[in-house]
C-alpha atoms as a PDB file:
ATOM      1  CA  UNK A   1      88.644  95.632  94.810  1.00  0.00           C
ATOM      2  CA  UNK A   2      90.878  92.528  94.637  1.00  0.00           C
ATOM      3  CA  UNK A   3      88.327  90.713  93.222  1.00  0.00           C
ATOM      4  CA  UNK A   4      88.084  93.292  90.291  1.00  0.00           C
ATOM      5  CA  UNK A   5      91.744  93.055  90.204  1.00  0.00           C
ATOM      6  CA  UNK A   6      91.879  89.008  89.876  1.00  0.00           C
ATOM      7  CA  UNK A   7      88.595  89.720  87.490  1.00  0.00           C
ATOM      8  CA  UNK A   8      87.538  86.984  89.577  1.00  0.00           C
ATOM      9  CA  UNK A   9      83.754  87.590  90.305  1.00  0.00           C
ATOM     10  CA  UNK A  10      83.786  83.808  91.991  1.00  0.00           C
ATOM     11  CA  UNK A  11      80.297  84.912  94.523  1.00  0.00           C
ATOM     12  CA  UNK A  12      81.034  85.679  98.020  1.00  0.00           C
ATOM     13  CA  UNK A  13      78.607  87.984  97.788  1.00  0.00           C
ATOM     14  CA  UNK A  14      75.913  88.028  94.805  1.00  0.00           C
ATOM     15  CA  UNK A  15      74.940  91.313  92.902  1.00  0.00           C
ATOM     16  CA  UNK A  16      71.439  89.834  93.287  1.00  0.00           C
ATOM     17  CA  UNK A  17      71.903  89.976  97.373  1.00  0.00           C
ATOM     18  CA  UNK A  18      72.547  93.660  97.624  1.00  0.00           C
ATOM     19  CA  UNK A  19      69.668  93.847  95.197  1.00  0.00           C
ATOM     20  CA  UNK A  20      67.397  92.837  97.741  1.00  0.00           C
ATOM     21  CA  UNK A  21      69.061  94.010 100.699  1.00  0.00           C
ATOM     22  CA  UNK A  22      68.705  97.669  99.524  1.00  0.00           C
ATOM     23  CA  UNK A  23      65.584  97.221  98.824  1.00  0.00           C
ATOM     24  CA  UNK A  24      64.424  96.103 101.749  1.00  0.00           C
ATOM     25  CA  UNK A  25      66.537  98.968 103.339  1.00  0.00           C
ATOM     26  CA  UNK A  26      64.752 101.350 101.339  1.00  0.00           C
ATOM     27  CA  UNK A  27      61.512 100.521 101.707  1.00  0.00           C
ATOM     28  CA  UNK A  28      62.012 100.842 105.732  1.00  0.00           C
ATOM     29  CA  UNK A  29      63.630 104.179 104.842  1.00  0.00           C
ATOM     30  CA  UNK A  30      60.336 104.820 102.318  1.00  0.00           C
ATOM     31  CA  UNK A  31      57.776 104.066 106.004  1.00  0.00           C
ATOM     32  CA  UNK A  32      59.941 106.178 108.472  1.00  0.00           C
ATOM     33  CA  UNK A  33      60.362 109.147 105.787  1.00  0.00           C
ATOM     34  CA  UNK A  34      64.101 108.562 105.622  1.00  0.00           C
ATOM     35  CA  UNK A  35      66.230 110.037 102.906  1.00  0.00           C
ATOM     36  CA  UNK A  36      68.788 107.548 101.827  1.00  0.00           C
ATOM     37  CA  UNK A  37      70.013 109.097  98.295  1.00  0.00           C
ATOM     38  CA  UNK A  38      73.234 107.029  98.019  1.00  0.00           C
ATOM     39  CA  UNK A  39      71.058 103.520  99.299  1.00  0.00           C
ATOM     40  CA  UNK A  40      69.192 104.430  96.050  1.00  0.00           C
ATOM     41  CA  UNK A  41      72.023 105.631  93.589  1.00  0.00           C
ATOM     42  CA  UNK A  42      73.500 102.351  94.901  1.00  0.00           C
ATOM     43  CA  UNK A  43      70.078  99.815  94.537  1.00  0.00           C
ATOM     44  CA  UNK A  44      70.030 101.434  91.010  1.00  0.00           C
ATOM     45  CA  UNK A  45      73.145 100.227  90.513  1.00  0.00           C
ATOM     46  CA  UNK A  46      73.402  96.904  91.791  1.00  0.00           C
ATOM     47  CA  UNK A  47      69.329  96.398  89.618  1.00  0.00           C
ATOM     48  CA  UNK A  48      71.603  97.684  86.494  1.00  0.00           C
ATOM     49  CA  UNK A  49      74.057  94.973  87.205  1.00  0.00           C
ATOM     50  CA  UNK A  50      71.689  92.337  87.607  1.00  0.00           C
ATOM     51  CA  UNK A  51      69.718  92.801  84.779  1.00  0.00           C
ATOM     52  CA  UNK A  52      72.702  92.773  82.640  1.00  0.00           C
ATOM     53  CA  UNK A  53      73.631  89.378  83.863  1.00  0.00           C
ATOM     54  CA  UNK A  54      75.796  89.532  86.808  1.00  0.00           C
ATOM     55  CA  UNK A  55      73.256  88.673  89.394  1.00  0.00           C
ATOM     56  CA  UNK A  56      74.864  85.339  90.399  1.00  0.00           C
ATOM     57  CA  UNK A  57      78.230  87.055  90.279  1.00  0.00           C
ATOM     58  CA  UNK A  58      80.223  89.086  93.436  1.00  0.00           C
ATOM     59  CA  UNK A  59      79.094  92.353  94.078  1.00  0.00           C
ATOM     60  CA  UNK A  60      82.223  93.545  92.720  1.00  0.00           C
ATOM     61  CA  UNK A  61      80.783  92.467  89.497  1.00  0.00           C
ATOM     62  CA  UNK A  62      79.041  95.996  89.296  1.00  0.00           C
ATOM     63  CA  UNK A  63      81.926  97.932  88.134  1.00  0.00           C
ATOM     64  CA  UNK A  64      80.787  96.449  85.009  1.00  0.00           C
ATOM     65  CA  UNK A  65      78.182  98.618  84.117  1.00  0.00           C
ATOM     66  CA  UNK A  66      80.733 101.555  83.857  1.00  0.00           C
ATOM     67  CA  UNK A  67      81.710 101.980  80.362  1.00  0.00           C
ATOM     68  CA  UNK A  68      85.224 102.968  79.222  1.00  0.00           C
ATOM     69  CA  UNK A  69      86.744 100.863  82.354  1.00  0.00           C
ATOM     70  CA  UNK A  70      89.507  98.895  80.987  1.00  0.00           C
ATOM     71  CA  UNK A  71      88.787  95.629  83.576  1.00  0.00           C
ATOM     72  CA  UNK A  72      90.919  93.046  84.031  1.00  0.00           C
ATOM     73  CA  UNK A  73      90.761  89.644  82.255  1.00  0.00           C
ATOM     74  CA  UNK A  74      90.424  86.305  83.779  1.00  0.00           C
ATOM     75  CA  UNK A  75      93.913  84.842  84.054  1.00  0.00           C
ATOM     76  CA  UNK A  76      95.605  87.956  82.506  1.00  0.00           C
ATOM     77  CA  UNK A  77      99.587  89.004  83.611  1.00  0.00           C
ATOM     78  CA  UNK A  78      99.765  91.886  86.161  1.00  0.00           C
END
């Protein structure tokens, strides 16, 4: 969340990585017949992000596909 705070989406992290880490996740879940309903609320998510631009960006960086959240602006007072 500090990240989101700073609005500094500097990559530790990339939207695109969870991307594919949940996917791979759920397609392991998909073979064992494994319910993971967050895992896919959150791959949704994160695919949402991504295609909207913010691949290369922190994972943080998916709190901006919420609309109506009043985010923080790069170099803005606290």
């Amino acid at each position: 969340m500090a990240h989101v705070l700073a609005a500094d989406y500097t990559p530790l992290s990339a939207v695109d990585i969870f991307v594919k880490d949940l996917g791979l996740v759920l397609d392991m879940a998909r073979a064992s017949k494994f319910p993971l309903p967050l895992s896919s609320t959150a791959h949704q998510m994160f695919m949402q992000a991504s295609t909207a631009g913010h691949g290369r960006e922190d994972d943080s960086a998916v709190i901006k596909i919420f609309p109506g959240i009043d985010l923080p602006q790069p170099g803005s007072a606290d």
